[in-house]
N, C-alpha and C. Protein backbone atom coordinates (compact mmCIF):
# COMPACT_ATOMS: atom_id res chain seq x y z
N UNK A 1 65.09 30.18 90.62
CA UNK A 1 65.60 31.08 89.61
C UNK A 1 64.70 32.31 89.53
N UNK A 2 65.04 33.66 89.45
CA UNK A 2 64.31 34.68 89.32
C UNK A 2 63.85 35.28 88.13
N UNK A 3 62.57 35.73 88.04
CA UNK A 3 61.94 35.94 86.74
C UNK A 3 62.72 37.23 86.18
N UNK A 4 63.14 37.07 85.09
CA UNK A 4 64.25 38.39 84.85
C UNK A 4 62.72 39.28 83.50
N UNK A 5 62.35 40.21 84.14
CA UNK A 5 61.60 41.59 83.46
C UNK A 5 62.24 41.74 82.21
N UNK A 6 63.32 41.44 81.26
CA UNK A 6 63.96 41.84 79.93
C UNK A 6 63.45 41.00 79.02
N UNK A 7 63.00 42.02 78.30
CA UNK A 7 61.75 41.46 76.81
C UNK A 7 62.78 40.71 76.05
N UNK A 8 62.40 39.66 75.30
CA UNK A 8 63.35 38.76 74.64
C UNK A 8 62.32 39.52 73.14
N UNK A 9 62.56 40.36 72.90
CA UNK A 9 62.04 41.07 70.98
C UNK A 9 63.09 40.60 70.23
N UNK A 10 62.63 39.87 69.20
CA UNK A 10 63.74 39.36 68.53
C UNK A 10 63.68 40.54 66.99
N UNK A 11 64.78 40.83 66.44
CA UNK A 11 64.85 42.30 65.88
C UNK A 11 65.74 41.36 64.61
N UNK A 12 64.73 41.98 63.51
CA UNK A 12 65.02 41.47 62.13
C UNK A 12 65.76 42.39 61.40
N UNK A 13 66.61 41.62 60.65
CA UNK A 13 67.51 42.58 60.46
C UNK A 13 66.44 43.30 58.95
N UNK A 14 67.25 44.66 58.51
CA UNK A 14 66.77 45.69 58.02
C UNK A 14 67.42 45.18 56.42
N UNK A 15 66.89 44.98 55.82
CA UNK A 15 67.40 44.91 54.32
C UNK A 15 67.32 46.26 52.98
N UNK A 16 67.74 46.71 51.95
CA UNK A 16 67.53 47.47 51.10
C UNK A 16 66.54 46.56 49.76
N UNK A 17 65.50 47.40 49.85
CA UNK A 17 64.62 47.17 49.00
C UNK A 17 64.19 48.21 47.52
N UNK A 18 64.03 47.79 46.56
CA UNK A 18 64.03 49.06 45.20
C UNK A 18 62.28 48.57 45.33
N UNK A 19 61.64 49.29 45.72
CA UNK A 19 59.81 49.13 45.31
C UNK A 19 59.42 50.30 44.38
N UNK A 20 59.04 49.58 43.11
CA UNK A 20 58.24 49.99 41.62
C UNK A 20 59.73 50.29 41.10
N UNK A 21 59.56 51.48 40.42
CA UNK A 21 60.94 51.97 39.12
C UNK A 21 61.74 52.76 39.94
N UNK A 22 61.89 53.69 40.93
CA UNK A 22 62.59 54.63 41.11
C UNK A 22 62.70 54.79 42.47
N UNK A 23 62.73 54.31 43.46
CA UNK A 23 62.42 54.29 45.31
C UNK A 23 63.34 53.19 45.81
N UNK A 24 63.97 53.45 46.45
CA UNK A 24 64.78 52.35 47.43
C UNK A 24 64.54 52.67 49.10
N UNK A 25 63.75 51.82 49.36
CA UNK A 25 63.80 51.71 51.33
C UNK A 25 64.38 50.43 52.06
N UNK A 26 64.58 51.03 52.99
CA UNK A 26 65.51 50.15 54.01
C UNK A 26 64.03 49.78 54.64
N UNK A 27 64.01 48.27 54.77
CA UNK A 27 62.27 47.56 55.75
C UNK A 27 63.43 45.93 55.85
N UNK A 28 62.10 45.38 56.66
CA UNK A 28 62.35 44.17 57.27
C UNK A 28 62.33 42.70 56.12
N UNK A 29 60.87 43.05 54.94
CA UNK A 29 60.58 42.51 54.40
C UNK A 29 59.93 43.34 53.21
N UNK A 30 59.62 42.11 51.60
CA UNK A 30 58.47 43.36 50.77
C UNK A 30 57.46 44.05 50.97
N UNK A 31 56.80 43.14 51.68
CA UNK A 31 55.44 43.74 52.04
C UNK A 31 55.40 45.05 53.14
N UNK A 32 56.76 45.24 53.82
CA UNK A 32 56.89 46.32 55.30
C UNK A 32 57.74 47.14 53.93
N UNK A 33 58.42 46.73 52.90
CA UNK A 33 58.89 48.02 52.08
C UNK A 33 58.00 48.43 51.08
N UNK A 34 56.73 48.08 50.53
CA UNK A 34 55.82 48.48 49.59
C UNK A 34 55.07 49.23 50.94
N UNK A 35 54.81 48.83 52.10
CA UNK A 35 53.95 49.98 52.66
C UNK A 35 54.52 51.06 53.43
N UNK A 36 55.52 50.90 53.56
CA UNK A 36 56.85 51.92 53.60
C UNK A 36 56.98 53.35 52.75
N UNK A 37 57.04 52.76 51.28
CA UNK A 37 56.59 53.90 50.03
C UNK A 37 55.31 54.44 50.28
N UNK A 38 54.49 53.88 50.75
CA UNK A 38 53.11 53.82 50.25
C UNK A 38 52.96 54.84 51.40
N UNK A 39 53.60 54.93 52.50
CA UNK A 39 53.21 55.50 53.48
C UNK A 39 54.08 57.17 53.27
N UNK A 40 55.41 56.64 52.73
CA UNK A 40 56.36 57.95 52.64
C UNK A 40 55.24 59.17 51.42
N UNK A 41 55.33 58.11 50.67
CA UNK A 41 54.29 59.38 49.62
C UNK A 41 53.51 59.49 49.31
N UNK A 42 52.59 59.12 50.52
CA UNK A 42 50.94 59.70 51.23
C UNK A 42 50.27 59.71 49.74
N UNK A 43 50.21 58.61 48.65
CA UNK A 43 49.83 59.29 47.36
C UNK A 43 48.89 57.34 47.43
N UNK A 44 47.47 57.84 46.16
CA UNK A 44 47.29 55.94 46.53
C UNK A 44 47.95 55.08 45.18
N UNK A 45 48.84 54.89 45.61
CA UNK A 45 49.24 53.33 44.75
C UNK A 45 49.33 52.08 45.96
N UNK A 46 48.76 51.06 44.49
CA UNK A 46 47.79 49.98 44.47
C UNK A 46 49.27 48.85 44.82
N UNK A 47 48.70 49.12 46.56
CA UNK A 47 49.87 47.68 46.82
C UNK A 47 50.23 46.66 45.90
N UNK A 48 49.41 45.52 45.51
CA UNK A 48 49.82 44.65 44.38
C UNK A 48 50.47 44.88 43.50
N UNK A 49 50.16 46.34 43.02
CA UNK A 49 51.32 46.39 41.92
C UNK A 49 52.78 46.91 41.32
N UNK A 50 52.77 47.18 43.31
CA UNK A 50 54.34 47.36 43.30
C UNK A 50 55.36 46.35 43.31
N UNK A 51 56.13 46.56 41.99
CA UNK A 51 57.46 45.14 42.30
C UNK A 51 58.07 45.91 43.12
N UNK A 52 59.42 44.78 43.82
CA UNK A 52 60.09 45.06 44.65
C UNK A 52 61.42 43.82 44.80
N UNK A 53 62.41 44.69 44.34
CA UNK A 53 63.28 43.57 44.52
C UNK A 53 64.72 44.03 45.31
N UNK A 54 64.84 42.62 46.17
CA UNK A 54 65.76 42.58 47.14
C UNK A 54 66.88 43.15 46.65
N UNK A 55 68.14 44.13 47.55
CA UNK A 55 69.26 44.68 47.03
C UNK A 55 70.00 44.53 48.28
N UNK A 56 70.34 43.65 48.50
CA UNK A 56 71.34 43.28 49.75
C UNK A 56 72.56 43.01 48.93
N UNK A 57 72.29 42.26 47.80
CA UNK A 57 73.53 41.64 46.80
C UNK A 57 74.22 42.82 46.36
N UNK A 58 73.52 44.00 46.49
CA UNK A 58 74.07 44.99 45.54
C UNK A 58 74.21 46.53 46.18
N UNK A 59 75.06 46.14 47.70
CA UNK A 59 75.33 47.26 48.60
C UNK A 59 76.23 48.41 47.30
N UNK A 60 77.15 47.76 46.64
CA UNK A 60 78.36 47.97 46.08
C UNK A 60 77.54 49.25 44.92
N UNK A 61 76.07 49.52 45.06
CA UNK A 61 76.04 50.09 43.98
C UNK A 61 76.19 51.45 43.73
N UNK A 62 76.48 51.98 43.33
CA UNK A 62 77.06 53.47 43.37
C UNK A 62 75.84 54.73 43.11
N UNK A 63 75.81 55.26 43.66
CA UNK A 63 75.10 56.52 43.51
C UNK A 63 75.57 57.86 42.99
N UNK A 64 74.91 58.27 42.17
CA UNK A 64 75.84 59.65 41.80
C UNK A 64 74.94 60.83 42.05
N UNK A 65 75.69 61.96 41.78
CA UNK A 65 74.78 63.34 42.05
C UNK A 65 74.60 63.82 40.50
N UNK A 66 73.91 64.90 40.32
CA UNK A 66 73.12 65.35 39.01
C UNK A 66 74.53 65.46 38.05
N UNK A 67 75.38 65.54 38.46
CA UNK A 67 76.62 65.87 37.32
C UNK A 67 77.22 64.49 37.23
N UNK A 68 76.86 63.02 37.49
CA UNK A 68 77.66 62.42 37.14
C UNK A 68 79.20 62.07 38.46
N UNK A 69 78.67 62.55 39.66
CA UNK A 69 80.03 62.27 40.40
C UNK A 69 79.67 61.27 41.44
N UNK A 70 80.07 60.26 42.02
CA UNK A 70 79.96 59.50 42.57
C UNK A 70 79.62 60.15 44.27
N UNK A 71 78.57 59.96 45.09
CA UNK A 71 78.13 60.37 45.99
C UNK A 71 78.51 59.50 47.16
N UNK A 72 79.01 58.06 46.77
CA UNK A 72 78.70 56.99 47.87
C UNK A 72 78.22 55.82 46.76
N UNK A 73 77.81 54.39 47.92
CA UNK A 73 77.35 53.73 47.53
C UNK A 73 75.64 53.10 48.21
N UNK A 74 74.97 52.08 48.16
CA UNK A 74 73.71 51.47 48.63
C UNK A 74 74.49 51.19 49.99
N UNK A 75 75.49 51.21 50.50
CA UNK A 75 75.92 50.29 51.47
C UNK A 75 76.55 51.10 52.13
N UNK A 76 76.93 52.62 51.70
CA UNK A 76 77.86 53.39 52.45
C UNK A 76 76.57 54.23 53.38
N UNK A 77 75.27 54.22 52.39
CA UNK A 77 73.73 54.86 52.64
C UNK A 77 73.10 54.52 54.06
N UNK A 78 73.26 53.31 54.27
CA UNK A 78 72.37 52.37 55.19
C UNK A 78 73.28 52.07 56.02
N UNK A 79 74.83 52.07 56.07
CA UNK A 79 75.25 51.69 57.14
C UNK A 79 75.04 52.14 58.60
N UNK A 80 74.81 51.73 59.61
CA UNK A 80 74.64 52.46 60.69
C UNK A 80 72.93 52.26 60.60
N UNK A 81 72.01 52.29 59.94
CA UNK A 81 70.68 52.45 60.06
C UNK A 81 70.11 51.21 60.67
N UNK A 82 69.17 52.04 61.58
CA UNK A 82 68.39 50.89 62.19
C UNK A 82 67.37 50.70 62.66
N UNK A 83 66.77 51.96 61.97
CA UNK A 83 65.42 51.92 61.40
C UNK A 83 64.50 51.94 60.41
N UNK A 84 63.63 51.04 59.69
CA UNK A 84 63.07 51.26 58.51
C UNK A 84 62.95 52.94 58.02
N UNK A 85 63.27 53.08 56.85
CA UNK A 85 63.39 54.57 55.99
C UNK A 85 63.30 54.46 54.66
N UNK A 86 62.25 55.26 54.01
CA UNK A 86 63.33 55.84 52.83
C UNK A 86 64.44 55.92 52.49
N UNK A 87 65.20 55.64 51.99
CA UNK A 87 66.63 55.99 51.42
C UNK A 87 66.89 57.56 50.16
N UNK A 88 66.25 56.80 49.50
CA UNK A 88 66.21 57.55 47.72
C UNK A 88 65.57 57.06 46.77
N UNK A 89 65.27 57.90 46.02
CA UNK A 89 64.26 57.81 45.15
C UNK A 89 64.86 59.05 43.87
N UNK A 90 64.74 58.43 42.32
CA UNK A 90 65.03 59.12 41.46
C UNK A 90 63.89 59.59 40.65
N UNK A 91 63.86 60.18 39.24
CA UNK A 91 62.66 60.39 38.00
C UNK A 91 63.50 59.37 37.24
């Protein structure tokens, strides 16, 4: 049998994550989406004390623009993505 050269990388899928009050990134896991933020806004907050909770359940959620109009949803955002990112982030 011949040794076949094709890397067997096994590729995790990408989930939507909300880390602290106002930030949503697309990562693998919490800990790859708290240093994700941490990395997007070059600023120092204290890994530990970012919560972070899973939003896979809640593709359906709607986003709006400054007036109140529906932009899309968490799921219309990320579709197609397939690489860890930022998404959005509010005040």
């Amino acid at each position: 049998m011949k040794n076949s050269n094709k890397s067997t990388l096994t590729t995790q899928p990408l989930k939507p994550f909300q880390v602290g009050d106002n930030d949503i990134v697309l990562a693998i896991d919490e800990d790859s989406a708290k240093q994700l933020l941490i990395d997007y806004c070059g600023c120092d907050i204290e890994f530990e004390e970012l919560g972070v909770e899973d939003l896979s359940s809640r593709l359906d959620m709607p986003f709006k623009d400054e007036e109140g109009n529906q932009i899309g949803t968490l799921g219309s955002w990320i579709e197609g993505k397939t690489e860890p990112e930022y998404i959005v982030g509010w005040e």
